[in-house]
PDB file of N, CA and C in Angstrom:
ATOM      1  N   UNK A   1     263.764-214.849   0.716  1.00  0.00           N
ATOM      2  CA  UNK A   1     262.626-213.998   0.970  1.00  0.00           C
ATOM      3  C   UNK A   1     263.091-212.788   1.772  1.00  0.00           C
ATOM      4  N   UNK A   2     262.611-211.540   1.262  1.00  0.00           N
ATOM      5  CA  UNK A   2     263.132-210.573   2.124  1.00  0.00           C
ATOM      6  C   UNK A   2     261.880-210.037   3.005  1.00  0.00           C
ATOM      7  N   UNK A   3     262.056-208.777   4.112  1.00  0.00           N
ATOM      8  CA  UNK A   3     261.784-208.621   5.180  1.00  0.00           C
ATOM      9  C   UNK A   3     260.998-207.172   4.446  1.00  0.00           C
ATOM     10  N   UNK A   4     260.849-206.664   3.637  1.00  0.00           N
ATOM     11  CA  UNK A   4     260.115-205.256   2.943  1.00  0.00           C
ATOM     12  C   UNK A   4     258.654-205.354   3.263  1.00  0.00           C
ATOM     13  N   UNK A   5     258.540-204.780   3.971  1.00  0.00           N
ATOM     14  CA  UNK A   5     256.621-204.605   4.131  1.00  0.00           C
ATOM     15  C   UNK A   5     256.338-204.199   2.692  1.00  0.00           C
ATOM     16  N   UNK A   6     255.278-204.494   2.289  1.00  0.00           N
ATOM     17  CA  UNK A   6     254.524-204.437   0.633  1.00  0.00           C
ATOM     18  C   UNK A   6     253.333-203.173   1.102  1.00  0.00           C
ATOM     19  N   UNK A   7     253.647-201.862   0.272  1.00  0.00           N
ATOM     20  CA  UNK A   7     252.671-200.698   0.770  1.00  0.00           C
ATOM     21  C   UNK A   7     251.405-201.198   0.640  1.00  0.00           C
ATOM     22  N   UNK A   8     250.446-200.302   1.278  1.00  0.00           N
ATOM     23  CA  UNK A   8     248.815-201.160   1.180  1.00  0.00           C
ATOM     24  C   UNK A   8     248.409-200.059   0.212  1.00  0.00           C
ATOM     25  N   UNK A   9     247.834-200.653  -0.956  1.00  0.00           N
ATOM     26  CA  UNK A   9     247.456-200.013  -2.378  1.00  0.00           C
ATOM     27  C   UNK A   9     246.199-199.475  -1.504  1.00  0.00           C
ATOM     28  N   UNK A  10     245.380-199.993  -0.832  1.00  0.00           N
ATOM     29  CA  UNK A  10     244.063-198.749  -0.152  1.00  0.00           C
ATOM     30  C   UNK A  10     244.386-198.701   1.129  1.00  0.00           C
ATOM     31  N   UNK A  11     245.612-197.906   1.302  1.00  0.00           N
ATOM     32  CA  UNK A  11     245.349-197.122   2.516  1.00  0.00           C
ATOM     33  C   UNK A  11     244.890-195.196   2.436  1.00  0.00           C
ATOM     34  N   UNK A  12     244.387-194.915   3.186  1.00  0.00           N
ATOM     35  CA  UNK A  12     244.294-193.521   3.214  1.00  0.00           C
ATOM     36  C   UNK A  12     245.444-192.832   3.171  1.00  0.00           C
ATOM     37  N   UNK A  13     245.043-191.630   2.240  1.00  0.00           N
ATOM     38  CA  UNK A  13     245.964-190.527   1.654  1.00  0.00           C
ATOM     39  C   UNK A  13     246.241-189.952   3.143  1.00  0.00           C
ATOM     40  N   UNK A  14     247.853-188.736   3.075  1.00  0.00           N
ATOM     41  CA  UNK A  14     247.900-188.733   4.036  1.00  0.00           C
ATOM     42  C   UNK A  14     247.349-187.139   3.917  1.00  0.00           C
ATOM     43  N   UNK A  15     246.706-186.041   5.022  1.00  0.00           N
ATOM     44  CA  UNK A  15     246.195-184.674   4.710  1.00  0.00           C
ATOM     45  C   UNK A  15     247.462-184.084   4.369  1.00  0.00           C
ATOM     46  N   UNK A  16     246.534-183.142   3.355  1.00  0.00           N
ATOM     47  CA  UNK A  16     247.200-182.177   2.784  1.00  0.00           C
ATOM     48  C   UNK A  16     246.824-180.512   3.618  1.00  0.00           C
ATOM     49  N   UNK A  17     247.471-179.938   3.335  1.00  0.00           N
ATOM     50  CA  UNK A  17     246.986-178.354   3.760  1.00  0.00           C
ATOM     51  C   UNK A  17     245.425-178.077   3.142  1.00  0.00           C
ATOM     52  N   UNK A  18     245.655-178.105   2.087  1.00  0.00           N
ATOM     53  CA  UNK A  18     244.037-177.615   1.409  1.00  0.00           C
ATOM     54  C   UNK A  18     243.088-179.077   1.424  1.00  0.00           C
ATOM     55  N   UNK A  19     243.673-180.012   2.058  1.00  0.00           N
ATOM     56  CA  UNK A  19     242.040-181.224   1.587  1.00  0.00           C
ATOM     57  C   UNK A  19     241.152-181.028   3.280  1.00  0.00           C
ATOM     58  N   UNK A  20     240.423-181.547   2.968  1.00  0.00           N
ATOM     59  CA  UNK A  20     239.138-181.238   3.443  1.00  0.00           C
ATOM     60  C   UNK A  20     239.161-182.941   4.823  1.00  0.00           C
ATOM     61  N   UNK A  21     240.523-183.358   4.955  1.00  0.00           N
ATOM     62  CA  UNK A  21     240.400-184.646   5.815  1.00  0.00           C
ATOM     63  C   UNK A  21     240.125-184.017   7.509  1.00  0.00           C
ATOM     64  N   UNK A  22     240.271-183.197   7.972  1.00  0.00           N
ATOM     65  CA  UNK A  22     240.515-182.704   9.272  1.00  0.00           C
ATOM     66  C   UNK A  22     241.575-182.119   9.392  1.00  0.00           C
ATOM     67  N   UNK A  23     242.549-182.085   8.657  1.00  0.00           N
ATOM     68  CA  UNK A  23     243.640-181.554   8.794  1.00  0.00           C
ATOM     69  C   UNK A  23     243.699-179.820   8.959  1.00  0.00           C
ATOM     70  N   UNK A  24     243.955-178.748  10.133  1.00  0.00           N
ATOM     71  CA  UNK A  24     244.659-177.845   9.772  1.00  0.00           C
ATOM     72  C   UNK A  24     245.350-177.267   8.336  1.00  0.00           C
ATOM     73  N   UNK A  25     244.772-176.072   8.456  1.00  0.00           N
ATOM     74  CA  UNK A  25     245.300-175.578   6.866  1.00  0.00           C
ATOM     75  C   UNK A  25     246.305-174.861   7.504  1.00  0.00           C
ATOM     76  N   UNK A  26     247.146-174.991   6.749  1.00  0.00           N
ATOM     77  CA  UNK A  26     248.964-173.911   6.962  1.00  0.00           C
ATOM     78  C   UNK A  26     248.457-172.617   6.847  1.00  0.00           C
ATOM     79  N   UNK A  27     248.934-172.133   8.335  1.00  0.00           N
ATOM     80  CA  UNK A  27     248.854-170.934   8.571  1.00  0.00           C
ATOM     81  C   UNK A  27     250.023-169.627   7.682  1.00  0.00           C
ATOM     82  N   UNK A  28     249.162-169.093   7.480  1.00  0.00           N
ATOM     83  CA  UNK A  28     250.318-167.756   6.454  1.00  0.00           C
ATOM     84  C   UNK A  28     250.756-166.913   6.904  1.00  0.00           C
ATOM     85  N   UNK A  29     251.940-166.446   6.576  1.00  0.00           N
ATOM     86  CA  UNK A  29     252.722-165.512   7.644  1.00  0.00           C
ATOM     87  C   UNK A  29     252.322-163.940   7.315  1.00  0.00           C
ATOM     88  N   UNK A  30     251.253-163.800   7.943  1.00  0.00           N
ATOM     89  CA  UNK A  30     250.721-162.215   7.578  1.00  0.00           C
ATOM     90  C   UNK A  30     251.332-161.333   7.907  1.00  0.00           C
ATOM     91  N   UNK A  31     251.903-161.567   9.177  1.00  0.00           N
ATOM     92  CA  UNK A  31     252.628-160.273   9.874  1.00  0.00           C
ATOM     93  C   UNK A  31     253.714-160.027   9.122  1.00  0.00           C
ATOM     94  N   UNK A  32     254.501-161.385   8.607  1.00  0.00           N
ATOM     95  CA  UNK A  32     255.660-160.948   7.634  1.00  0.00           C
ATOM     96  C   UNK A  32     254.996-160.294   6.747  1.00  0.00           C
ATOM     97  N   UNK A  33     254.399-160.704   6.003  1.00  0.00           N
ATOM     98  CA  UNK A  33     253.800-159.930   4.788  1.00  0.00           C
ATOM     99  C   UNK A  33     253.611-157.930   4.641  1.00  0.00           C
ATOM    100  N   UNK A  34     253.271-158.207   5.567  1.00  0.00           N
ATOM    101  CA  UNK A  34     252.686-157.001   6.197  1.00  0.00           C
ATOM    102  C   UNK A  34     254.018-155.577   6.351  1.00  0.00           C
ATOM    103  N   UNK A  35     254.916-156.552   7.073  1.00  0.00           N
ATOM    104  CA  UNK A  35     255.997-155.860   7.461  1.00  0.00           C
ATOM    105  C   UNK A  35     256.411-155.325   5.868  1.00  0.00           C
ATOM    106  N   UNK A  36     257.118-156.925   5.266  1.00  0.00           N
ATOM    107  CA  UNK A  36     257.368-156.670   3.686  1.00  0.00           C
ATOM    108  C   UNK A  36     256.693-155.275   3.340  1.00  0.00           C
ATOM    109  N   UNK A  37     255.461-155.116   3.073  1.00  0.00           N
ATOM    110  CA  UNK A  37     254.830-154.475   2.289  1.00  0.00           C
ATOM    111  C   UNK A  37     254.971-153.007   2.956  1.00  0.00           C
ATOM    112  N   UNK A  38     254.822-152.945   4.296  1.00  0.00           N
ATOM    113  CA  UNK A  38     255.098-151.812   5.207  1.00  0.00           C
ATOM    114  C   UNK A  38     256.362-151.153   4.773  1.00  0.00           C
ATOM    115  N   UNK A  39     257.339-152.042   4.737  1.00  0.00           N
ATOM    116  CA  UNK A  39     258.830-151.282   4.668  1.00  0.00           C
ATOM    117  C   UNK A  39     259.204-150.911   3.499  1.00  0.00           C
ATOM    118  N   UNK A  40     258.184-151.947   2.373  1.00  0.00           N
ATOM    119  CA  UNK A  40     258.439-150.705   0.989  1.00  0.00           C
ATOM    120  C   UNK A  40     258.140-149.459   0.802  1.00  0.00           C
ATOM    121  N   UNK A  41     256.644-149.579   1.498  1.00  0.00           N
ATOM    122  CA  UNK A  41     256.042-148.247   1.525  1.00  0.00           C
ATOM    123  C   UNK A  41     256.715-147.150   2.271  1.00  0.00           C
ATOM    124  N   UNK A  42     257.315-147.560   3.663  1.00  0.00           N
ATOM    125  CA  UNK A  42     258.468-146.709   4.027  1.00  0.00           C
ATOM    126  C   UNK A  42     259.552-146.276   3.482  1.00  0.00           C
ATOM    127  N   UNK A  43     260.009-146.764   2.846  1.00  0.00           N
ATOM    128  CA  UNK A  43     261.151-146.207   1.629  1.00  0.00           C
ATOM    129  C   UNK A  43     260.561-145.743   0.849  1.00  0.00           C
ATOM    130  N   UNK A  44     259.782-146.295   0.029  1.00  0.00           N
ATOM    131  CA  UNK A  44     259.373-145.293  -1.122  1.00  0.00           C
ATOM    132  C   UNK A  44     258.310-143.758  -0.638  1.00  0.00           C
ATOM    133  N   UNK A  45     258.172-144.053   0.462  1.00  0.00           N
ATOM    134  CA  UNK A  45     256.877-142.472   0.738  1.00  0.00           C
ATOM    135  C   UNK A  45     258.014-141.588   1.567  1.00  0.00           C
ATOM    136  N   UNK A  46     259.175-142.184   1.970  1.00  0.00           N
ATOM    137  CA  UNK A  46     260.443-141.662   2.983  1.00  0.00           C
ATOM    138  C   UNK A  46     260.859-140.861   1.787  1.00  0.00           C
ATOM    139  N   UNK A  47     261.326-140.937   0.410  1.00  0.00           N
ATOM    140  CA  UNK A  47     261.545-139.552  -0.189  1.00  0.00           C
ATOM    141  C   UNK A  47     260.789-138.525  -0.462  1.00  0.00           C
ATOM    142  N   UNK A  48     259.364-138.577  -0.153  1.00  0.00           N
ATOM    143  CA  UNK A  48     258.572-137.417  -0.009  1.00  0.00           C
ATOM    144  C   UNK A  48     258.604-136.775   1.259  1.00  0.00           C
ATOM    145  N   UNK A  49     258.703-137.477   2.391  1.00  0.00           N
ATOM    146  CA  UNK A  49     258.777-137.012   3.998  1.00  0.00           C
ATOM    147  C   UNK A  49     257.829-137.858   4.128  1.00  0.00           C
ATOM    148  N   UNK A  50     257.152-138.884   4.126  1.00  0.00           N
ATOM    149  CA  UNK A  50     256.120-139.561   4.733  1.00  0.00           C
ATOM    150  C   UNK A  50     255.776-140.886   5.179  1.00  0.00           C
ATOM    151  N   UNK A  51     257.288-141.756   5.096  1.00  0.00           N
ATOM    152  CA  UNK A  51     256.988-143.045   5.139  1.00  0.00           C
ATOM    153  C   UNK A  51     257.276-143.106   7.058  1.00  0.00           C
ATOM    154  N   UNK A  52     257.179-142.331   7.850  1.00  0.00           N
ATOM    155  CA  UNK A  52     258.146-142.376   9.315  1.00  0.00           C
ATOM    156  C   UNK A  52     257.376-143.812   9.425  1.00  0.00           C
ATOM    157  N   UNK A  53     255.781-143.699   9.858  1.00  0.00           N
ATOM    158  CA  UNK A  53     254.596-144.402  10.153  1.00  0.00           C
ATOM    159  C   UNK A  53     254.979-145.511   9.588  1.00  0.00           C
ATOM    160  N   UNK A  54     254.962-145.918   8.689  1.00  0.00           N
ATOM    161  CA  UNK A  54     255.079-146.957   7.391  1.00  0.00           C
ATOM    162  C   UNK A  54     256.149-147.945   8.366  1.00  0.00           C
ATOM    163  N   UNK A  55     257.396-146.680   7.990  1.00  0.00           N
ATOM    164  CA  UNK A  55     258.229-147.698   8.808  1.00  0.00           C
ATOM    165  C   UNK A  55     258.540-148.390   9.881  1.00  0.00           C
ATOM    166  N   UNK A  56     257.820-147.423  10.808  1.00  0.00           N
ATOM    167  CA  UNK A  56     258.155-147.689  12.013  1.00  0.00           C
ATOM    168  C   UNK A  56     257.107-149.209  12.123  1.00  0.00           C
ATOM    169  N   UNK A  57     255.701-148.680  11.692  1.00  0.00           N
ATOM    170  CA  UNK A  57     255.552-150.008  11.639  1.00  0.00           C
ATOM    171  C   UNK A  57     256.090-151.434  11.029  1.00  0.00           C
ATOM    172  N   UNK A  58     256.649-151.053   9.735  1.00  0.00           N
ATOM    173  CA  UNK A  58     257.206-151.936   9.378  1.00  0.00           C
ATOM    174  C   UNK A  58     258.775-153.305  10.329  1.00  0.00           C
ATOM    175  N   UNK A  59     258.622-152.063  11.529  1.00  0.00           N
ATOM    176  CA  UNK A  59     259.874-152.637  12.094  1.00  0.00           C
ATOM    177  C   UNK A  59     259.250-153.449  13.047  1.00  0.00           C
ATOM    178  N   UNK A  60     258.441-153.167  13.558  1.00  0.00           N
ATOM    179  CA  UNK A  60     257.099-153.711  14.264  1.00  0.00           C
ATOM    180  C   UNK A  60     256.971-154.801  14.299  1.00  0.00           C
ATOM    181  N   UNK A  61     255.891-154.695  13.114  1.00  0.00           N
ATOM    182  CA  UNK A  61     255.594-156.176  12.567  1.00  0.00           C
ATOM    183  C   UNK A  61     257.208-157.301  11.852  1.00  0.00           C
ATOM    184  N   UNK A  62     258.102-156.752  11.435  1.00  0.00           N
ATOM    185  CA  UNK A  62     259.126-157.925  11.479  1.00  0.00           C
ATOM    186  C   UNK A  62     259.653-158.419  12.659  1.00  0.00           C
ATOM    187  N   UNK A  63     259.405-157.611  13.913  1.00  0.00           N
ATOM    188  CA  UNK A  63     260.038-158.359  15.105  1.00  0.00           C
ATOM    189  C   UNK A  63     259.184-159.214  15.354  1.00  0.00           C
ATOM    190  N   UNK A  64     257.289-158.975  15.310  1.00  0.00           N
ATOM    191  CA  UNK A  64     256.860-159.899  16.120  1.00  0.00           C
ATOM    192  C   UNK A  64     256.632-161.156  15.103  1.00  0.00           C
ATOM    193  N   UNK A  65     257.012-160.906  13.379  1.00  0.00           N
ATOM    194  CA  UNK A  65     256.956-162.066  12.443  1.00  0.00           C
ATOM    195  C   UNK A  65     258.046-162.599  13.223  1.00  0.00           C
ATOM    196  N   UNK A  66     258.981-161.834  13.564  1.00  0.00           N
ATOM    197  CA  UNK A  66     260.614-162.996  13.628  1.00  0.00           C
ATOM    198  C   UNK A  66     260.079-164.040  14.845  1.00  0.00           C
ATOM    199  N   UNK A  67     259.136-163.443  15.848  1.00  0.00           N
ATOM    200  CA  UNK A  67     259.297-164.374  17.173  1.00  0.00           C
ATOM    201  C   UNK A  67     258.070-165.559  16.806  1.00  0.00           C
ATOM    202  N   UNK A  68     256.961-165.477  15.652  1.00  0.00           N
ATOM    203  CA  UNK A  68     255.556-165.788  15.486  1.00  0.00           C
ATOM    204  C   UNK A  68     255.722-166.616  14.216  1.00  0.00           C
ATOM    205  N   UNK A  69     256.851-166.417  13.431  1.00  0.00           N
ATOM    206  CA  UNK A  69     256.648-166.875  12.312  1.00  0.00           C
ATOM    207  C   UNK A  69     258.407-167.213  11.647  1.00  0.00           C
ATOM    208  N   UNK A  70     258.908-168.024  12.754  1.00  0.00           N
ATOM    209  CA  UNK A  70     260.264-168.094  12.207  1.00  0.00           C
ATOM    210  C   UNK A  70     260.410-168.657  10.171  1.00  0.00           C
ATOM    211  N   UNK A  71     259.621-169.440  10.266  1.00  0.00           N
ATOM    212  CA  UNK A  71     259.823-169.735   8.564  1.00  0.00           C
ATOM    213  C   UNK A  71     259.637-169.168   7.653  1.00  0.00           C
ATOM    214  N   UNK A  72     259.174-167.624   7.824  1.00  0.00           N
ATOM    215  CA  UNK A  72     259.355-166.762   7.059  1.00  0.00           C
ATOM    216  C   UNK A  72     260.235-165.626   7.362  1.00  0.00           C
ATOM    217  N   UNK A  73     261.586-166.358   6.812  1.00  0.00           N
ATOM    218  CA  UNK A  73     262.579-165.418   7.669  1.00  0.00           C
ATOM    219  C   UNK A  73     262.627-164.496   6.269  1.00  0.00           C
ATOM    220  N   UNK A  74     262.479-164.992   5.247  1.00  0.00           N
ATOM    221  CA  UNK A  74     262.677-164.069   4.186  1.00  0.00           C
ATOM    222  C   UNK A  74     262.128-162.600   4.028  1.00  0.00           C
ATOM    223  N   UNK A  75     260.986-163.056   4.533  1.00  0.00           N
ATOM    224  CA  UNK A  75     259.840-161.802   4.324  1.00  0.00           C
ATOM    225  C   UNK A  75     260.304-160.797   5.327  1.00  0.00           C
ATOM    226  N   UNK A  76     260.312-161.433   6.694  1.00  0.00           N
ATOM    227  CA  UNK A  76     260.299-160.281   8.045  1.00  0.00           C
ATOM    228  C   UNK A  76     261.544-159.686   7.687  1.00  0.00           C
ATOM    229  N   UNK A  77     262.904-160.288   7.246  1.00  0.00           N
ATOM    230  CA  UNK A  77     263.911-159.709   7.431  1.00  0.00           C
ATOM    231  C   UNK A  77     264.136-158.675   6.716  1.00  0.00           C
ATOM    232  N   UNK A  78     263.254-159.174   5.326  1.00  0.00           N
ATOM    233  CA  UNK A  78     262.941-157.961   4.025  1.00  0.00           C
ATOM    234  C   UNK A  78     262.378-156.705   5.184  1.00  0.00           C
ATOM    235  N   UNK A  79     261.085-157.016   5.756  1.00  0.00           N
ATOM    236  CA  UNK A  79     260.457-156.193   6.532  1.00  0.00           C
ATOM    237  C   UNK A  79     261.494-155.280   7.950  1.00  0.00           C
ATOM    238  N   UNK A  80     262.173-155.817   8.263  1.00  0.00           N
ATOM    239  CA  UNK A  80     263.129-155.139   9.132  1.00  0.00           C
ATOM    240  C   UNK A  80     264.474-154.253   8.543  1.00  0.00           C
ATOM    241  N   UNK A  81     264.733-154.791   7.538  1.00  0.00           N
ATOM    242  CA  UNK A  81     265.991-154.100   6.730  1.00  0.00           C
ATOM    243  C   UNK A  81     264.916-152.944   6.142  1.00  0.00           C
ATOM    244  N   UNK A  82     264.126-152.881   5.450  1.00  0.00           N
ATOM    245  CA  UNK A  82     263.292-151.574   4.866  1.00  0.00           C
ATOM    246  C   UNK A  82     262.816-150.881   5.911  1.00  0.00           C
ATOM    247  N   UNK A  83     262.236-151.361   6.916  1.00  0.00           N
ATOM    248  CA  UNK A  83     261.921-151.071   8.177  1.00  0.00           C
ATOM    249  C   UNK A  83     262.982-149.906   8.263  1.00  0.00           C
ATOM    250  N   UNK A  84     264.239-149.845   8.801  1.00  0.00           N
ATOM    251  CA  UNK A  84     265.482-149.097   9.684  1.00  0.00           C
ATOM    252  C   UNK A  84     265.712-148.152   8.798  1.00  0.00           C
ATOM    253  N   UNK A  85     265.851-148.943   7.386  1.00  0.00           N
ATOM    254  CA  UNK A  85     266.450-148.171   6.129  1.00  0.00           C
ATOM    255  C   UNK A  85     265.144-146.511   6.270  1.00  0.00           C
ATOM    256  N   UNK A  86     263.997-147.211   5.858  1.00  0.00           N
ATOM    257  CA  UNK A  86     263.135-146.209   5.956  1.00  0.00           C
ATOM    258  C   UNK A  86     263.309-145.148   6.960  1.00  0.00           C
ATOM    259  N   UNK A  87     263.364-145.499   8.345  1.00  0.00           N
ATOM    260  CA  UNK A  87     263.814-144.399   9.724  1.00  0.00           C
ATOM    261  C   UNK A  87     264.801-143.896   9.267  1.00  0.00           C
ATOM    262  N   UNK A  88     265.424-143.940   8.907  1.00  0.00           N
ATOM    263  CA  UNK A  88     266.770-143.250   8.775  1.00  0.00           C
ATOM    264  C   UNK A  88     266.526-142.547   7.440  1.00  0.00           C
ATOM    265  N   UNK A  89     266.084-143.101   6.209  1.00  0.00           N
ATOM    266  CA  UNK A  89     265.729-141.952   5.205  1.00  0.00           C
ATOM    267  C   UNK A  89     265.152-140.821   5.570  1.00  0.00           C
ATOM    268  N   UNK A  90     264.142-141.014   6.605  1.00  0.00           N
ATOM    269  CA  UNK A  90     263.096-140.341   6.783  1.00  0.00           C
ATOM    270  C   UNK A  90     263.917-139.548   7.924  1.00  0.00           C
ATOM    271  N   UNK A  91     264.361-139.552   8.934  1.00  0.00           N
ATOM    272  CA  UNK A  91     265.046-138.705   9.988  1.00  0.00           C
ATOM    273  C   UNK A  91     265.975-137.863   9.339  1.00  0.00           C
ATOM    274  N   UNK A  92     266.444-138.756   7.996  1.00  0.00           N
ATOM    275  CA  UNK A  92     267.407-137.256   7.363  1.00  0.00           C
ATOM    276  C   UNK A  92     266.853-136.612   6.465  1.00  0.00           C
ATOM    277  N   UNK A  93     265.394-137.025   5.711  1.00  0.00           N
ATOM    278  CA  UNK A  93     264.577-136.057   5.211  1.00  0.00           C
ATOM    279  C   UNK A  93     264.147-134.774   5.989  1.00  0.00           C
ATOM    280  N   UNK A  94     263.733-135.269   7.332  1.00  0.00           N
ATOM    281  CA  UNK A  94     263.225-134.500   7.817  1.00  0.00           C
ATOM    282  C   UNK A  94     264.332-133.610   8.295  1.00  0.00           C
ATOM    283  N   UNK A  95     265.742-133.941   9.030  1.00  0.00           N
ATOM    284  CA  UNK A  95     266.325-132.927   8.896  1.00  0.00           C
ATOM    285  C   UNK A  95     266.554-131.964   7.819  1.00  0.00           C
ATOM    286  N   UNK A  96     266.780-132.642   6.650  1.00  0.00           N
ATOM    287  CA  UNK A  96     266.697-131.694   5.877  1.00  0.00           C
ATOM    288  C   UNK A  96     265.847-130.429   5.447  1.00  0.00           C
ATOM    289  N   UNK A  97     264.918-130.944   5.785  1.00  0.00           N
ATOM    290  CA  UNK A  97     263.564-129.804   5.638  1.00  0.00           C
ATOM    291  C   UNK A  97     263.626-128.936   7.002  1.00  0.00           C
ATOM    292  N   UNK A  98     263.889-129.252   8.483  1.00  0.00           N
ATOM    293  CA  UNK A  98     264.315-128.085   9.356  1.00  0.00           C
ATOM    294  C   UNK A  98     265.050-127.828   8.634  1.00  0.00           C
ATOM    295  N   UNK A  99     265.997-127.875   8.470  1.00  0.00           N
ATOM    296  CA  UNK A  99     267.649-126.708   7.939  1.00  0.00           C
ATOM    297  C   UNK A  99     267.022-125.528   7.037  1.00  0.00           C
ATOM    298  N   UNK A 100     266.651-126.653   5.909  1.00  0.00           N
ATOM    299  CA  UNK A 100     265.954-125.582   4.994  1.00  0.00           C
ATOM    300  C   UNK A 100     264.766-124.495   5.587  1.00  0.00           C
ATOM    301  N   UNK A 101     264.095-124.946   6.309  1.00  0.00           N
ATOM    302  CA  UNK A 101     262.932-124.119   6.779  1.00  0.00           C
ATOM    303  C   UNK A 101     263.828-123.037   8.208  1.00  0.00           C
ATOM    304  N   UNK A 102     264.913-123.119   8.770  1.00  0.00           N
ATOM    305  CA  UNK A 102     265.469-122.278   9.507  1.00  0.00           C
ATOM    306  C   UNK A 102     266.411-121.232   8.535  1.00  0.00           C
ATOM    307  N   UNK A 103     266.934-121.819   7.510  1.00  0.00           N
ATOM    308  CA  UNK A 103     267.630-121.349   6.457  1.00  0.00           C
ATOM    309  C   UNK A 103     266.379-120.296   6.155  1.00  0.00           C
ATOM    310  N   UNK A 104     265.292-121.071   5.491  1.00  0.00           N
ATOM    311  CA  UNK A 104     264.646-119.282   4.875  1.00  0.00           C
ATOM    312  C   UNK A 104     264.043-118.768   6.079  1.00  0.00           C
ATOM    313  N   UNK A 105     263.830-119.031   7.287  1.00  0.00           N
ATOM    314  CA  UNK A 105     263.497-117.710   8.500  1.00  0.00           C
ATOM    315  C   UNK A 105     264.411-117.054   8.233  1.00  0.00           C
ATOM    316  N   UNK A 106     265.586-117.426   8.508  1.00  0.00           N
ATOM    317  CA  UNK A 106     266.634-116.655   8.601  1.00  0.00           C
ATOM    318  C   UNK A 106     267.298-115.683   7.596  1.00  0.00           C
ATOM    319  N   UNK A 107     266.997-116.124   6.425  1.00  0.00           N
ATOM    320  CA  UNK A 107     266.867-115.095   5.109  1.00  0.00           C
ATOM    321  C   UNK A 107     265.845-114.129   4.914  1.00  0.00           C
ATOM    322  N   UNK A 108     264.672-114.602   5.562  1.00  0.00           N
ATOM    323  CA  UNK A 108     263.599-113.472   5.825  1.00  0.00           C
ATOM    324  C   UNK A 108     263.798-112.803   6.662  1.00  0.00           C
ATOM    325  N   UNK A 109     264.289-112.794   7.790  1.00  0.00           N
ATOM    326  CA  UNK A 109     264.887-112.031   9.106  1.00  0.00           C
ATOM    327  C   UNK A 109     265.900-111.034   8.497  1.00  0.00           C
ATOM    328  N   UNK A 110     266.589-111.555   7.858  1.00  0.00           N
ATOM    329  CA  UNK A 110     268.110-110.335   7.363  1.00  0.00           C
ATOM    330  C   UNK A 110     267.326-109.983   6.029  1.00  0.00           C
ATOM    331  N   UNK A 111     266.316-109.792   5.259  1.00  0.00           N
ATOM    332  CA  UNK A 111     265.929-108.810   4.396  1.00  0.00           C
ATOM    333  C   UNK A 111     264.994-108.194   4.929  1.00  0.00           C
ATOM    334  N   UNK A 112     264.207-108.221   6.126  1.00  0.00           N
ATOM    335  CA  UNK A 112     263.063-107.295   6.743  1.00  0.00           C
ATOM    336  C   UNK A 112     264.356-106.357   7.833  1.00  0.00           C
ATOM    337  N   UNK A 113     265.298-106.510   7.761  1.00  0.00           N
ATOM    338  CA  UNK A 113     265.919-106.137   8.851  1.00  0.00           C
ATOM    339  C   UNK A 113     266.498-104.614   8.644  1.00  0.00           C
ATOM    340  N   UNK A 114     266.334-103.687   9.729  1.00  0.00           N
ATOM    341  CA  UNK A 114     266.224-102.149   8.906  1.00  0.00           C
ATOM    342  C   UNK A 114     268.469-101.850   8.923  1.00  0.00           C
TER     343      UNK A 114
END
């Protein structure tokens, strides 16, 4: 004879996220999400000149996913790498557009010039 407890065919199920026993529903990692979605928009609006906002938030929200929501490391980290990437597109967009915009003062200055 062996020593195996025999499962009890009616015992209670154990909760799930979505059943309705008392159980807590799994919380979703919004802030990652958020970031994610932030730091695309920062790259992609960063080649027009406009994602700075985007990104900066995007860097934002992946730090406080990283400290709030370690199990979605996928998302925040997505959200922090687009995050930086974006600042930096965008800081050399925008340099680019001073240069250019001192470039034509300065071409307008030497053709008004007697």
């Amino acid at each position: 004879m062996t020593n195996n407890p025999e499962p009890m065919p009616y015992a209670a199920p154990e909760p799930t996220p979505y059943s309705s026993n008392g159980g807590a529903p799994a919380k979703s990692p919004v802030l990652s999400i958020i970031s994610l979605i932030a730091g695309i928009l920062g790259v992609l609006a960063g080649f027009i000149g406009w994602g700075l906002l985007f990104s900066i938030g995007a860097v934002v929200l992946g730090h406080l996913g990283q400290r709030k929501e370690p199990a979605a490391k996928g998302m925040w980290l997505t959200g922090l790498i687009t995050g930086y990437a974006g600042i930096v597109l965008n800081l050399i967009i925008l340099a680019i557009f001073i240069v250019a915009l001192m470039a034509g003062i300065s071409a307008y200055d030497m053709e008004t010039a007697p």
